[in-house]
PDB file of N, CA and C in Angstrom:
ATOM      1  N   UNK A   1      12.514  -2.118 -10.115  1.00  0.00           N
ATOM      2  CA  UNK A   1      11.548  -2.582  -9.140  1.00  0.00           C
ATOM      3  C   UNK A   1      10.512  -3.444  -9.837  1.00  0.00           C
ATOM      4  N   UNK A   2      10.420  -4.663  -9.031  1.00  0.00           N
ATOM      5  CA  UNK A   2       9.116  -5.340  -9.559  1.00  0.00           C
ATOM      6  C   UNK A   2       8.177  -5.040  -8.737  1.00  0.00           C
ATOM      7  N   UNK A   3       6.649  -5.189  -9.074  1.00  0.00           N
ATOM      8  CA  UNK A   3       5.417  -5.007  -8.881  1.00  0.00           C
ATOM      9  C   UNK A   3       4.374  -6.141  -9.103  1.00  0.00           C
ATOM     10  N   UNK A   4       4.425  -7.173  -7.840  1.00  0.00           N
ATOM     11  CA  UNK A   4       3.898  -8.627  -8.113  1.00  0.00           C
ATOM     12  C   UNK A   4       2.376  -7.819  -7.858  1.00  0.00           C
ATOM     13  N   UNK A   5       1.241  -8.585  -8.869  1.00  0.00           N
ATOM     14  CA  UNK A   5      -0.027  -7.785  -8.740  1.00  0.00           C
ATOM     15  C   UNK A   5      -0.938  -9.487  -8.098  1.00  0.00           C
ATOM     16  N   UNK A   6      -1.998  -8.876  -7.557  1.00  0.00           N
ATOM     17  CA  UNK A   6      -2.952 -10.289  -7.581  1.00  0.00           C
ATOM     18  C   UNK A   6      -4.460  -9.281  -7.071  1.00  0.00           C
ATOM     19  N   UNK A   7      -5.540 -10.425  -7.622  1.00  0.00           N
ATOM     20  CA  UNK A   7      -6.800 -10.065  -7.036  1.00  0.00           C
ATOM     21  C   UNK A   7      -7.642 -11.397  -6.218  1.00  0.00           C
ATOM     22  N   UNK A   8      -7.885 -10.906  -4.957  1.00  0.00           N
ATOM     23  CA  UNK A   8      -8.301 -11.468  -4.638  1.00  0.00           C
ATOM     24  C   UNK A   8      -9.889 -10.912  -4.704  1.00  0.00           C
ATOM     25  N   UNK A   9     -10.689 -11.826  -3.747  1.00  0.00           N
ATOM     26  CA  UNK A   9     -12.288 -11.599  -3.540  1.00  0.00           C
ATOM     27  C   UNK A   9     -12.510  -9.874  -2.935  1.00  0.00           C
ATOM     28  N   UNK A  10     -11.497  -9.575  -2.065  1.00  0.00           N
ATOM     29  CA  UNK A  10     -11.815  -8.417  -1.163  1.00  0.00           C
ATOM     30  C   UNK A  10     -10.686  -7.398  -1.608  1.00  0.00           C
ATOM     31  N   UNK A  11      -9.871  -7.430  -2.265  1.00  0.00           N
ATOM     32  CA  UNK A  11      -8.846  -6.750  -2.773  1.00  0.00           C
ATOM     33  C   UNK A  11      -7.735  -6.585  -3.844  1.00  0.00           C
ATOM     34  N   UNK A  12      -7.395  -5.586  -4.480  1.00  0.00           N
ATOM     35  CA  UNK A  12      -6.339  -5.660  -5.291  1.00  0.00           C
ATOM     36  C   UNK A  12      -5.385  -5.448  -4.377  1.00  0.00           C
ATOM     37  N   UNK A  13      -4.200  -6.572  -4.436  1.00  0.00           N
ATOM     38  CA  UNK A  13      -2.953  -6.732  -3.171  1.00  0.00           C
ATOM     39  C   UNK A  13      -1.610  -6.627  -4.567  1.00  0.00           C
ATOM     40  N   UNK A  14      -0.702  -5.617  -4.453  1.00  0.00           N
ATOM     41  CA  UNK A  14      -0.016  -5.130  -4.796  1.00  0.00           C
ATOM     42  C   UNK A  14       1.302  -5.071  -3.820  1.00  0.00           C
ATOM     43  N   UNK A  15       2.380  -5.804  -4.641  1.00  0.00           N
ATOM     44  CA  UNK A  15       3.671  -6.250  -3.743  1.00  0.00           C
ATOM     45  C   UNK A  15       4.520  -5.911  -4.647  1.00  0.00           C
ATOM     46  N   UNK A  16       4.884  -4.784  -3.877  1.00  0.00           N
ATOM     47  CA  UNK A  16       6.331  -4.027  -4.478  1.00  0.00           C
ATOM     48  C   UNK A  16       7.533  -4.218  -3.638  1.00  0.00           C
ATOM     49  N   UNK A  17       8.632  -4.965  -4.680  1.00  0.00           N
ATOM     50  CA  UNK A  17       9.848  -5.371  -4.751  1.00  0.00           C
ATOM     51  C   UNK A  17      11.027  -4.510  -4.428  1.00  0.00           C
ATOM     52  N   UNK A  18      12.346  -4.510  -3.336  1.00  0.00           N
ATOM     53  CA  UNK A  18      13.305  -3.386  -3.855  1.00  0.00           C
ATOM     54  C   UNK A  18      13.289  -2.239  -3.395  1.00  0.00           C
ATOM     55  N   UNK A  19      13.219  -1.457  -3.776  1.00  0.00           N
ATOM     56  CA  UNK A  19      13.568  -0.220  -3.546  1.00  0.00           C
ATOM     57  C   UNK A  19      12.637   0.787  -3.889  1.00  0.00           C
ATOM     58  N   UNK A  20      11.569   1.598  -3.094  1.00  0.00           N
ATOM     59  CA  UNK A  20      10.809   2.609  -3.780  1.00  0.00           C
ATOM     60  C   UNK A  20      11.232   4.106  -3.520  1.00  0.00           C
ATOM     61  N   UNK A  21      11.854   4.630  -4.468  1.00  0.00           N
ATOM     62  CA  UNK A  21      12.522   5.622  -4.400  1.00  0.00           C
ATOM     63  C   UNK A  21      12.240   6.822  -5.912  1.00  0.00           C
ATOM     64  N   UNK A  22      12.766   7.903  -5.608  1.00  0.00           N
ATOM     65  CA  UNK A  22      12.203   9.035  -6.866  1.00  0.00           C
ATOM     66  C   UNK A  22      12.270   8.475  -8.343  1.00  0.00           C
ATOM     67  N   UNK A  23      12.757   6.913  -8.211  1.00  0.00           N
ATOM     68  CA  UNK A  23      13.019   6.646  -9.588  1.00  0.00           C
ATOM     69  C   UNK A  23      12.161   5.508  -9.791  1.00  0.00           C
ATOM     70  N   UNK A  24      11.374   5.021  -8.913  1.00  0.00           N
ATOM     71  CA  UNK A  24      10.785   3.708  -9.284  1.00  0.00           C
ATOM     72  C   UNK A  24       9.132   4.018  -8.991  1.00  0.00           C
ATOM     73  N   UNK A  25       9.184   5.332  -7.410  1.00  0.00           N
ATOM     74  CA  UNK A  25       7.570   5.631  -7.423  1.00  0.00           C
ATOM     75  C   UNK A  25       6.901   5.366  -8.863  1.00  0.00           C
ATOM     76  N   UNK A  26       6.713   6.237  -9.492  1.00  0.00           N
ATOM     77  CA  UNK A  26       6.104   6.434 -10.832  1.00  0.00           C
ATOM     78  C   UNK A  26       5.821   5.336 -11.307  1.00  0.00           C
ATOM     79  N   UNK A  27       6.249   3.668 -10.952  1.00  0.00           N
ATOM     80  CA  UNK A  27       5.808   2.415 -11.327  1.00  0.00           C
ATOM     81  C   UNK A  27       4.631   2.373 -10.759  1.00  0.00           C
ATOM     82  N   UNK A  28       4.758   2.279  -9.768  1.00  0.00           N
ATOM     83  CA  UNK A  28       4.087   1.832  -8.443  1.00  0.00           C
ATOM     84  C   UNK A  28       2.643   2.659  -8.857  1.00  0.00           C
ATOM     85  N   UNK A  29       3.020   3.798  -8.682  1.00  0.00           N
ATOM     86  CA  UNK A  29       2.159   5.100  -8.692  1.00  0.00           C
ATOM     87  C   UNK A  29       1.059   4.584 -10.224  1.00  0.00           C
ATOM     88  N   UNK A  30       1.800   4.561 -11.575  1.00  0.00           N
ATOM     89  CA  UNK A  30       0.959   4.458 -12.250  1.00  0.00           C
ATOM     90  C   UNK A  30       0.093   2.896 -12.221  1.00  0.00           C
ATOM     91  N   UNK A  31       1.432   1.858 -11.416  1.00  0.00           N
ATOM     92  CA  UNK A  31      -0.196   0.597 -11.557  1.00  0.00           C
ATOM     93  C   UNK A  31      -1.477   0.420 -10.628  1.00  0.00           C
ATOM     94  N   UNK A  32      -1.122   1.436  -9.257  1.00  0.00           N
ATOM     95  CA  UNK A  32      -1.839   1.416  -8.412  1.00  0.00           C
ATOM     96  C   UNK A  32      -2.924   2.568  -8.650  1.00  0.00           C
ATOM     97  N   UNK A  33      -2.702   3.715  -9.653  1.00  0.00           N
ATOM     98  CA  UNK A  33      -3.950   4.370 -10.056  1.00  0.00           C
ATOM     99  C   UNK A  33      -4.672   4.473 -11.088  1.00  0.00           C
ATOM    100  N   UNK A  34      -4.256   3.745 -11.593  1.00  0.00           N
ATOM    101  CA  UNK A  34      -4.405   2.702 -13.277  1.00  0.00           C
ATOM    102  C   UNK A  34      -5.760   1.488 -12.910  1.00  0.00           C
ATOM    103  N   UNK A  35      -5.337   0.666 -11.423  1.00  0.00           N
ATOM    104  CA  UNK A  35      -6.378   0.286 -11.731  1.00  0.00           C
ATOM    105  C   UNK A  35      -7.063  -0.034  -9.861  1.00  0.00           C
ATOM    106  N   UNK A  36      -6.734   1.528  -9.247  1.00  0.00           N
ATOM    107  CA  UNK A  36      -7.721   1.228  -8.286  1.00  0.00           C
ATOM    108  C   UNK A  36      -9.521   1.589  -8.090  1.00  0.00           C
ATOM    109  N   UNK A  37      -9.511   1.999  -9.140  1.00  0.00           N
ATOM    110  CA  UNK A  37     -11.196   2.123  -9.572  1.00  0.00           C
ATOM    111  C   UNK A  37     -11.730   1.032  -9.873  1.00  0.00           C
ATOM    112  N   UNK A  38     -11.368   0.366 -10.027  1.00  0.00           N
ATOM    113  CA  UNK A  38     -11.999  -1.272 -10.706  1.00  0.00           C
ATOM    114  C   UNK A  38     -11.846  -2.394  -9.368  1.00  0.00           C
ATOM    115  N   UNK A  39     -11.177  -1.890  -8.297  1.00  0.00           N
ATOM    116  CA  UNK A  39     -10.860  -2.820  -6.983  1.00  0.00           C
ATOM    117  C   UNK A  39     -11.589  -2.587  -6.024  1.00  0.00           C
ATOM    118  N   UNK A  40     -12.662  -3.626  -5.422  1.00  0.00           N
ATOM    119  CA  UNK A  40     -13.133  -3.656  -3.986  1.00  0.00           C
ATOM    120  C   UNK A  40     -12.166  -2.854  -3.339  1.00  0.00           C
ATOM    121  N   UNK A  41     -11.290  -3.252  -3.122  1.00  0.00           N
ATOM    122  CA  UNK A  41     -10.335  -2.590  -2.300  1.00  0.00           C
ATOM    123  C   UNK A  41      -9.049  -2.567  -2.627  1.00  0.00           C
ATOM    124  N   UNK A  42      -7.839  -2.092  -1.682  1.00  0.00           N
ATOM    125  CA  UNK A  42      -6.544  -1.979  -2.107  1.00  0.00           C
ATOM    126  C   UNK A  42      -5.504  -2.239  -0.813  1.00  0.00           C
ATOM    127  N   UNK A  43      -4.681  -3.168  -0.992  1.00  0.00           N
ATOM    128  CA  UNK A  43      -3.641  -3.767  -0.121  1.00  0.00           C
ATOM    129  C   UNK A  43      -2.707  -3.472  -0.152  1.00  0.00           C
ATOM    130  N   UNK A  44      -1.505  -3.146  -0.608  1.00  0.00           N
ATOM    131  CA  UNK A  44      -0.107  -3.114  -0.245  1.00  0.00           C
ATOM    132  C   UNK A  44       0.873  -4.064   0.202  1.00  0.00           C
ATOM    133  N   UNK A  45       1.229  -4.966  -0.057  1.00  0.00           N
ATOM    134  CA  UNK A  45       2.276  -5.592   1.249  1.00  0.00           C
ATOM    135  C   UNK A  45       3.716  -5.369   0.501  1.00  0.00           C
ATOM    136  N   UNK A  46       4.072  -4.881   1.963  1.00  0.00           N
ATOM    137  CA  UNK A  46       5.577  -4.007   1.860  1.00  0.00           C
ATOM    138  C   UNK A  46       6.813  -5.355   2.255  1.00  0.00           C
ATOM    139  N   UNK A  47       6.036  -6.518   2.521  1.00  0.00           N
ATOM    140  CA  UNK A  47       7.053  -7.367   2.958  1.00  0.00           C
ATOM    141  C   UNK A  47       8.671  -7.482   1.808  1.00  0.00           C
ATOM    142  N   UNK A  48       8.519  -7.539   0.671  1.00  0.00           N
ATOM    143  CA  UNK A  48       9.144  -7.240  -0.056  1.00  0.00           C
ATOM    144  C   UNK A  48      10.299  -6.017  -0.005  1.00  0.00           C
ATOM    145  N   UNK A  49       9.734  -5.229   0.520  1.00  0.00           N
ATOM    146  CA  UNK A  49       9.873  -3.484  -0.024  1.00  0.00           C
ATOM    147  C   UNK A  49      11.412  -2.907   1.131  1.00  0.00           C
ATOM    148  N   UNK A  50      12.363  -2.724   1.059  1.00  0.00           N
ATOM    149  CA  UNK A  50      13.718  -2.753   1.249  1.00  0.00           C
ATOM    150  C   UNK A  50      13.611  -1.210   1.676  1.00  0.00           C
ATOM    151  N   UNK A  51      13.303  -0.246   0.802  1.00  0.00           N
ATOM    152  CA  UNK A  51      13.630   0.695   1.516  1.00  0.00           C
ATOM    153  C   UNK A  51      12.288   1.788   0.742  1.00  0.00           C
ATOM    154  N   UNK A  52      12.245   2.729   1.337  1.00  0.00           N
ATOM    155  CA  UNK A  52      10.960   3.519   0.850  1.00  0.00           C
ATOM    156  C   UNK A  52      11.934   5.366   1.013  1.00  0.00           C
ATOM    157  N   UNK A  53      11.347   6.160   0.280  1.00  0.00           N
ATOM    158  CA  UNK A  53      11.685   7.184   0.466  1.00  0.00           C
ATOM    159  C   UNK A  53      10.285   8.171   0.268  1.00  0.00           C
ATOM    160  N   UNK A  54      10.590   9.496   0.423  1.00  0.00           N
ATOM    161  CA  UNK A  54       9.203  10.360   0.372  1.00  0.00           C
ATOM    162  C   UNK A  54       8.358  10.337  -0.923  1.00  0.00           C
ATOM    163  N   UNK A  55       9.236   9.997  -2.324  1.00  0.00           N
ATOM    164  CA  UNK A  55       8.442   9.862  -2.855  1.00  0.00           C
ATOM    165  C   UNK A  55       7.435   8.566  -3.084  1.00  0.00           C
ATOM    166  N   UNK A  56       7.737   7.660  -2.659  1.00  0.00           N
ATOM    167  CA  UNK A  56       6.851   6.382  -2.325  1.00  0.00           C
ATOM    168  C   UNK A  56       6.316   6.909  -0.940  1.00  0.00           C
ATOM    169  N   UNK A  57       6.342   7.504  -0.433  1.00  0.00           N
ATOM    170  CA  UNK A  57       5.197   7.744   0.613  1.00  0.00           C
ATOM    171  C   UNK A  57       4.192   8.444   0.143  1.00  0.00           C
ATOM    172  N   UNK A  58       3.958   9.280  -0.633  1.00  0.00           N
ATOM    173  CA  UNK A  58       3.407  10.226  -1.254  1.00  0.00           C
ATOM    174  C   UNK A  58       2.421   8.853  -2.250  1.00  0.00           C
ATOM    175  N   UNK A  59       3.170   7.963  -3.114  1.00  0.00           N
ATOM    176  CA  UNK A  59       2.288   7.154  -3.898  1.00  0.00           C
ATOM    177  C   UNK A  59       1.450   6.401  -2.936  1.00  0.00           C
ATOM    178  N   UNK A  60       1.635   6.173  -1.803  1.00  0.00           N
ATOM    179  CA  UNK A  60       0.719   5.644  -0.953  1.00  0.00           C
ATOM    180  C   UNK A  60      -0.122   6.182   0.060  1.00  0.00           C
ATOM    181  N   UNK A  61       0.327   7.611   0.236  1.00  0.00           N
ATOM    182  CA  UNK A  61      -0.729   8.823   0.374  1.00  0.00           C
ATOM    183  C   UNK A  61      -2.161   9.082  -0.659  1.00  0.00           C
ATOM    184  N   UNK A  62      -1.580   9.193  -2.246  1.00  0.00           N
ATOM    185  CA  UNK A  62      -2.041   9.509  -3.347  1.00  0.00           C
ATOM    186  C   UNK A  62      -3.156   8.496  -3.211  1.00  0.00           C
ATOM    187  N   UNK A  63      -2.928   6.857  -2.833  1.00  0.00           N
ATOM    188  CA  UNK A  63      -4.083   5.806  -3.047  1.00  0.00           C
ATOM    189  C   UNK A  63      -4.633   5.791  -1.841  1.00  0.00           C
ATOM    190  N   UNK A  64      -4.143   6.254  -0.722  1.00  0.00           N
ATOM    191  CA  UNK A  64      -5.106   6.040   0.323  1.00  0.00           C
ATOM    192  C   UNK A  64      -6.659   7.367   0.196  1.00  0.00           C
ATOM    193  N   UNK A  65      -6.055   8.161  -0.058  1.00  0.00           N
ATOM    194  CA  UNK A  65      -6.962   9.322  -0.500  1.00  0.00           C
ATOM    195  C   UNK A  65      -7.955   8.905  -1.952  1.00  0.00           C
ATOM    196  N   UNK A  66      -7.600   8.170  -2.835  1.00  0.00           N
ATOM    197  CA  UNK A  66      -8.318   7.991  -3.713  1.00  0.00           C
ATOM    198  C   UNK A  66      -9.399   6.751  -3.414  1.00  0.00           C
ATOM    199  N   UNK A  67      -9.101   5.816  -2.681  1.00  0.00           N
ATOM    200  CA  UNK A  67      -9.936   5.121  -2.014  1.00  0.00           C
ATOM    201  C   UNK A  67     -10.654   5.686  -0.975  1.00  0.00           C
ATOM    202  N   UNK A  68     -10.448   6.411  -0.175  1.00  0.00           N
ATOM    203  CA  UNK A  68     -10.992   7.673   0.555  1.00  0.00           C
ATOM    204  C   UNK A  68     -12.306   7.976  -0.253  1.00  0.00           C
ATOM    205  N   UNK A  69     -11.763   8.823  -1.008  1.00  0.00           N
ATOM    206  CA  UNK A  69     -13.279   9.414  -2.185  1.00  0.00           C
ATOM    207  C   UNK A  69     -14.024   8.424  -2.546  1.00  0.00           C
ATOM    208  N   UNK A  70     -13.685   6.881  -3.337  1.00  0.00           N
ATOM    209  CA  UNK A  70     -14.652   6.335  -3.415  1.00  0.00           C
ATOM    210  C   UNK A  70     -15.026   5.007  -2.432  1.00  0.00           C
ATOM    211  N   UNK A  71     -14.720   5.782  -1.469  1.00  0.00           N
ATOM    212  CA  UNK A  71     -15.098   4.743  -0.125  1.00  0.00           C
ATOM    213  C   UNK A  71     -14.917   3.084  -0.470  1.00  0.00           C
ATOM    214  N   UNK A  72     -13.723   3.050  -0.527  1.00  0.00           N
ATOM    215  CA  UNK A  72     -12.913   1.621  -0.682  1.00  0.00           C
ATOM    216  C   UNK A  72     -11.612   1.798   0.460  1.00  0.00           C
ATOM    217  N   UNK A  73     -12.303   0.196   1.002  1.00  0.00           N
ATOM    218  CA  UNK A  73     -10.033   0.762   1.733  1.00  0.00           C
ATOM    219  C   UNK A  73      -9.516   0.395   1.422  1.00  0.00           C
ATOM    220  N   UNK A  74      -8.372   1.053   2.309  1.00  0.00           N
ATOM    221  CA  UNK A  74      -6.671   0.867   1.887  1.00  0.00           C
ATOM    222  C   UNK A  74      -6.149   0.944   2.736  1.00  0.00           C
ATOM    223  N   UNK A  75      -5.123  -0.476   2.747  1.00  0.00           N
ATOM    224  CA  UNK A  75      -4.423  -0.778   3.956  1.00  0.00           C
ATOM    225  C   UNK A  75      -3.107  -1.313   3.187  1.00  0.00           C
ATOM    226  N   UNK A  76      -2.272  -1.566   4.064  1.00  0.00           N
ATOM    227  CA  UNK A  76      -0.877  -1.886   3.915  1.00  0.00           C
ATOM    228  C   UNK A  76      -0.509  -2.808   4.840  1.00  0.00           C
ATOM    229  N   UNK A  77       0.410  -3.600   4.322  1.00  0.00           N
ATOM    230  CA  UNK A  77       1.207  -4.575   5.541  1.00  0.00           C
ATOM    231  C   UNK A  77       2.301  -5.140   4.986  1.00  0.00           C
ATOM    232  N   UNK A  78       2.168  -5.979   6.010  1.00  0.00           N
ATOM    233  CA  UNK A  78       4.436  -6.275   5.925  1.00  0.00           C
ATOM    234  C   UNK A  78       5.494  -5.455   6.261  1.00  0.00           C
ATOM    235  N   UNK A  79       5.183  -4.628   7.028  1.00  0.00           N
ATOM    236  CA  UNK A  79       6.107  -3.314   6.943  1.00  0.00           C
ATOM    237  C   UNK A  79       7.693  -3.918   7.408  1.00  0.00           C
ATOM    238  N   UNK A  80       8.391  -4.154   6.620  1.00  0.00           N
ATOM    239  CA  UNK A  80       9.755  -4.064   7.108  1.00  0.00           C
ATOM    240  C   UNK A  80      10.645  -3.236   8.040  1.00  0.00           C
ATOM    241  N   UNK A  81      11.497  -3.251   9.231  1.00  0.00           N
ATOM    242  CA  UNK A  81      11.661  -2.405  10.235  1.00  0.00           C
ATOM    243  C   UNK A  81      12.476  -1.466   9.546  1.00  0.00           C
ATOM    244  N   UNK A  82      13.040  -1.031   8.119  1.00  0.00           N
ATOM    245  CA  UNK A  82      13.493   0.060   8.383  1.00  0.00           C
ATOM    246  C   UNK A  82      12.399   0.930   7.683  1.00  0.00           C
ATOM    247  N   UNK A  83      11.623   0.072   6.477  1.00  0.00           N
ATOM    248  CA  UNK A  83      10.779   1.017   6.043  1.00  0.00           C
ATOM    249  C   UNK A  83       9.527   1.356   7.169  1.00  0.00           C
ATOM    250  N   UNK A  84       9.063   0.737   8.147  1.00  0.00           N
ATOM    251  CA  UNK A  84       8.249   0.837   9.294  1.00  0.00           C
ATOM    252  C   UNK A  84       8.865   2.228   9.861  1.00  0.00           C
ATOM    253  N   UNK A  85      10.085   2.337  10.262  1.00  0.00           N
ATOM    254  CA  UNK A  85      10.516   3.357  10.992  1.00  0.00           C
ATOM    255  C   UNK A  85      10.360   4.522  10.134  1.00  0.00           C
ATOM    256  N   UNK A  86      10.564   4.511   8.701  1.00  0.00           N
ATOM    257  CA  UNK A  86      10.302   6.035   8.072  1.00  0.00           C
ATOM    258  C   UNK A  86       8.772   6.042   7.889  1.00  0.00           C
ATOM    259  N   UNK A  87       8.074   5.037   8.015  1.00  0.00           N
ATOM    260  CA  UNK A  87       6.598   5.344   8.131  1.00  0.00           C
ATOM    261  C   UNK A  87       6.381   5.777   9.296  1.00  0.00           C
ATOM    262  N   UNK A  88       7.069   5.424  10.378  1.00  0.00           N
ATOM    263  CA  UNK A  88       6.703   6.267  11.822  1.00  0.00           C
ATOM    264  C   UNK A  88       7.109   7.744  11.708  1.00  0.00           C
ATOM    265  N   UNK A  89       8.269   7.691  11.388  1.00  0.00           N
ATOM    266  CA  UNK A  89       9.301   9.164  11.776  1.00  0.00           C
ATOM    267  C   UNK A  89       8.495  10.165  10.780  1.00  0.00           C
ATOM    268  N   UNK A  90       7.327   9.669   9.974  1.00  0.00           N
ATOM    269  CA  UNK A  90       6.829  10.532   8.671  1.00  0.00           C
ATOM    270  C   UNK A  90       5.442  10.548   9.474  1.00  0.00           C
ATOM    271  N   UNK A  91       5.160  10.116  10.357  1.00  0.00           N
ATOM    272  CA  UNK A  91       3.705   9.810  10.638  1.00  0.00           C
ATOM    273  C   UNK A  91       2.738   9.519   9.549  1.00  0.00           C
ATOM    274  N   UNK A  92       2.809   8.518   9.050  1.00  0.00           N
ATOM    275  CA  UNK A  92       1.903   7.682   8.362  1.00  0.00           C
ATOM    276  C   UNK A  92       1.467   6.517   8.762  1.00  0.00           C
ATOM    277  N   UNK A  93       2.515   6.039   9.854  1.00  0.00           N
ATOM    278  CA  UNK A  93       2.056   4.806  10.826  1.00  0.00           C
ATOM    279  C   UNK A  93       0.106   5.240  11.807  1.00  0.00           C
ATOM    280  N   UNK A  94       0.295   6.474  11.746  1.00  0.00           N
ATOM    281  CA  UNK A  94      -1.159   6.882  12.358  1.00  0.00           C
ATOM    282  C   UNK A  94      -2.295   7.466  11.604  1.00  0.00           C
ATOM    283  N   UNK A  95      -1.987   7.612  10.280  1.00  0.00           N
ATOM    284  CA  UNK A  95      -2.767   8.229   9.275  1.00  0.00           C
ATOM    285  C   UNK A  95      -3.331   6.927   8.236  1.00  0.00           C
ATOM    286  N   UNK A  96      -2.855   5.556   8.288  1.00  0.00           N
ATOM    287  CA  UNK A  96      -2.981   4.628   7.007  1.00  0.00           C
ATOM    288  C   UNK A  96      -2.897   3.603   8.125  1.00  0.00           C
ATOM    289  N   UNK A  97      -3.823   2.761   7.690  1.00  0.00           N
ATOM    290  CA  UNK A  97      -4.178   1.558   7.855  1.00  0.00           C
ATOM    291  C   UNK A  97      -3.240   0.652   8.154  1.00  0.00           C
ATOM    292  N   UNK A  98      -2.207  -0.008   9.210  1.00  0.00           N
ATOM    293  CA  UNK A  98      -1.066  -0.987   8.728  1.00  0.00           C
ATOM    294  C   UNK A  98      -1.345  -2.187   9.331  1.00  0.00           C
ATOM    295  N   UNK A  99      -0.966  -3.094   8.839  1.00  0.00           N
ATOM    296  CA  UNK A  99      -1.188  -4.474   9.766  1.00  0.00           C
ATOM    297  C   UNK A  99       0.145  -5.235   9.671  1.00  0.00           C
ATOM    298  N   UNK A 100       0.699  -5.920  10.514  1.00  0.00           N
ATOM    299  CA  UNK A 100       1.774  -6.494  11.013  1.00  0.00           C
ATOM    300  C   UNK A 100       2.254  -7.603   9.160  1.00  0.00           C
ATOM    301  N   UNK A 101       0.811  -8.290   8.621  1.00  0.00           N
ATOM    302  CA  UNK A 101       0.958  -9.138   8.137  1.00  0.00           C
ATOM    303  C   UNK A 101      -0.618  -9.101   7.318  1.00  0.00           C
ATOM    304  N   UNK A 102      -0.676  -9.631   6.071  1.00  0.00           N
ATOM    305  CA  UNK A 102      -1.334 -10.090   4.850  1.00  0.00           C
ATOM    306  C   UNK A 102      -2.960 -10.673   5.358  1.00  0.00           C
ATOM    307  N   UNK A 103      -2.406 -11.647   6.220  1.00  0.00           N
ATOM    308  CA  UNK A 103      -3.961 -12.307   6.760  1.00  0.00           C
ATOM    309  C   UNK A 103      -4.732 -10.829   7.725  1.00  0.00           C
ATOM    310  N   UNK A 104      -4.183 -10.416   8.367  1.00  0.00           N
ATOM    311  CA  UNK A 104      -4.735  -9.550   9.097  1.00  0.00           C
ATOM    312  C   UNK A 104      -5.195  -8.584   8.480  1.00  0.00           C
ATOM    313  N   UNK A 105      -4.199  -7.817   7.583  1.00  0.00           N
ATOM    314  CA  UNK A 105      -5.060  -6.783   6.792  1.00  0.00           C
ATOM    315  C   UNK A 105      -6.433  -6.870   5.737  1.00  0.00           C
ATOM    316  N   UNK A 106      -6.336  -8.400   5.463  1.00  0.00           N
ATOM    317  CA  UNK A 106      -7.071  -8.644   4.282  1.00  0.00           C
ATOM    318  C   UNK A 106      -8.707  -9.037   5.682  1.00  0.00           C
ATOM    319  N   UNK A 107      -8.426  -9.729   6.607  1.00  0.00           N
ATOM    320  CA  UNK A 107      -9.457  -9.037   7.902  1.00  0.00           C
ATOM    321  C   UNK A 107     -10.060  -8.025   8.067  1.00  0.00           C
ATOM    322  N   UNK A 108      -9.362  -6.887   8.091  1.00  0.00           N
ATOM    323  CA  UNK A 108      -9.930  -6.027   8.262  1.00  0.00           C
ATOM    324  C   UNK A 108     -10.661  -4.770   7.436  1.00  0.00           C
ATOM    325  N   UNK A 109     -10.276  -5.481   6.156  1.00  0.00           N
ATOM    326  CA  UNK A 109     -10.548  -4.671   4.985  1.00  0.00           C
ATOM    327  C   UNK A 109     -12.147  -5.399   4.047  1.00  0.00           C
ATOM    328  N   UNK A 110     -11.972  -6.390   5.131  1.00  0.00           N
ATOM    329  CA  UNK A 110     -13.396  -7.144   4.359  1.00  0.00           C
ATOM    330  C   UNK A 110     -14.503  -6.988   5.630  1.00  0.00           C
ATOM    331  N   UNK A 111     -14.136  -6.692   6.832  1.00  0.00           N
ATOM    332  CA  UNK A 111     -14.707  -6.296   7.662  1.00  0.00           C
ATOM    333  C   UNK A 111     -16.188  -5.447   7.098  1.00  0.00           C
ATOM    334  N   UNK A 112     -17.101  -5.816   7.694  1.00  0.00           N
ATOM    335  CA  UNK A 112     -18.327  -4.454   7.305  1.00  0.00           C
ATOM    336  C   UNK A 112     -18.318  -3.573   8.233  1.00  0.00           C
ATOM    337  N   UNK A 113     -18.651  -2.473   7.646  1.00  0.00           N
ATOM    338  CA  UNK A 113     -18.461  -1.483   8.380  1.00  0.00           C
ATOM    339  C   UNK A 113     -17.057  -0.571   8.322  1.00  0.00           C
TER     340      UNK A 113
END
């Protein structure tokens, strides 16, 4: 799995490649808590992202909660329809932030308030 990184003004946006599964979380997992203390905020886009399993749900549980504590958000987008559907069937579609697409999330994450 690749892990395209970028910073913008309002966020660290993190685009994971492939497949996130019990063998690749632990990428993901360590660059996204490695350096979400140092980020306004934190993005996700799944446009990339092919298939997801529980343990990549869990790494994006793990950062939504850690931005939680230090009151930064975290949002996600791009959701691809099959990984969208295990974010529904897991209910995380109602617990995490998602936006259809990149411009929108990065909207609402710079939003005040």
């Amino acid at each position: 799995m690749d892990i395209l990184e970028e910073t913008t003004e309002v966020a660290l946006v993190l685009v994971p490649q492939g497949r996130l599964d019990s063998q690749t979380a632990p990428l993901l997992q360590e660059q996204l808590l490695g350096r979400i203390d140092a980020a306004p905020s934190v993005l996700i886009d799944c446009s990339r992202l092919d298939y997801v399993s529980s343990a990549g749900l869990r790494v994006f549980l793990m950062g939504a909660k850690r931005c939680q504590q230090s009151q930064r958000a975290f949002a996600i987008c791009g959701l691809q329809d099959t990984v969208k559907e295990v974010f529904e069937i897991s209910g995380f579609l109602s617990i995490l932030s998602c936006y259809p697409d990149r411009e929108q999330a990065q909207q609402a994450i710079s939003a005040p308030g």
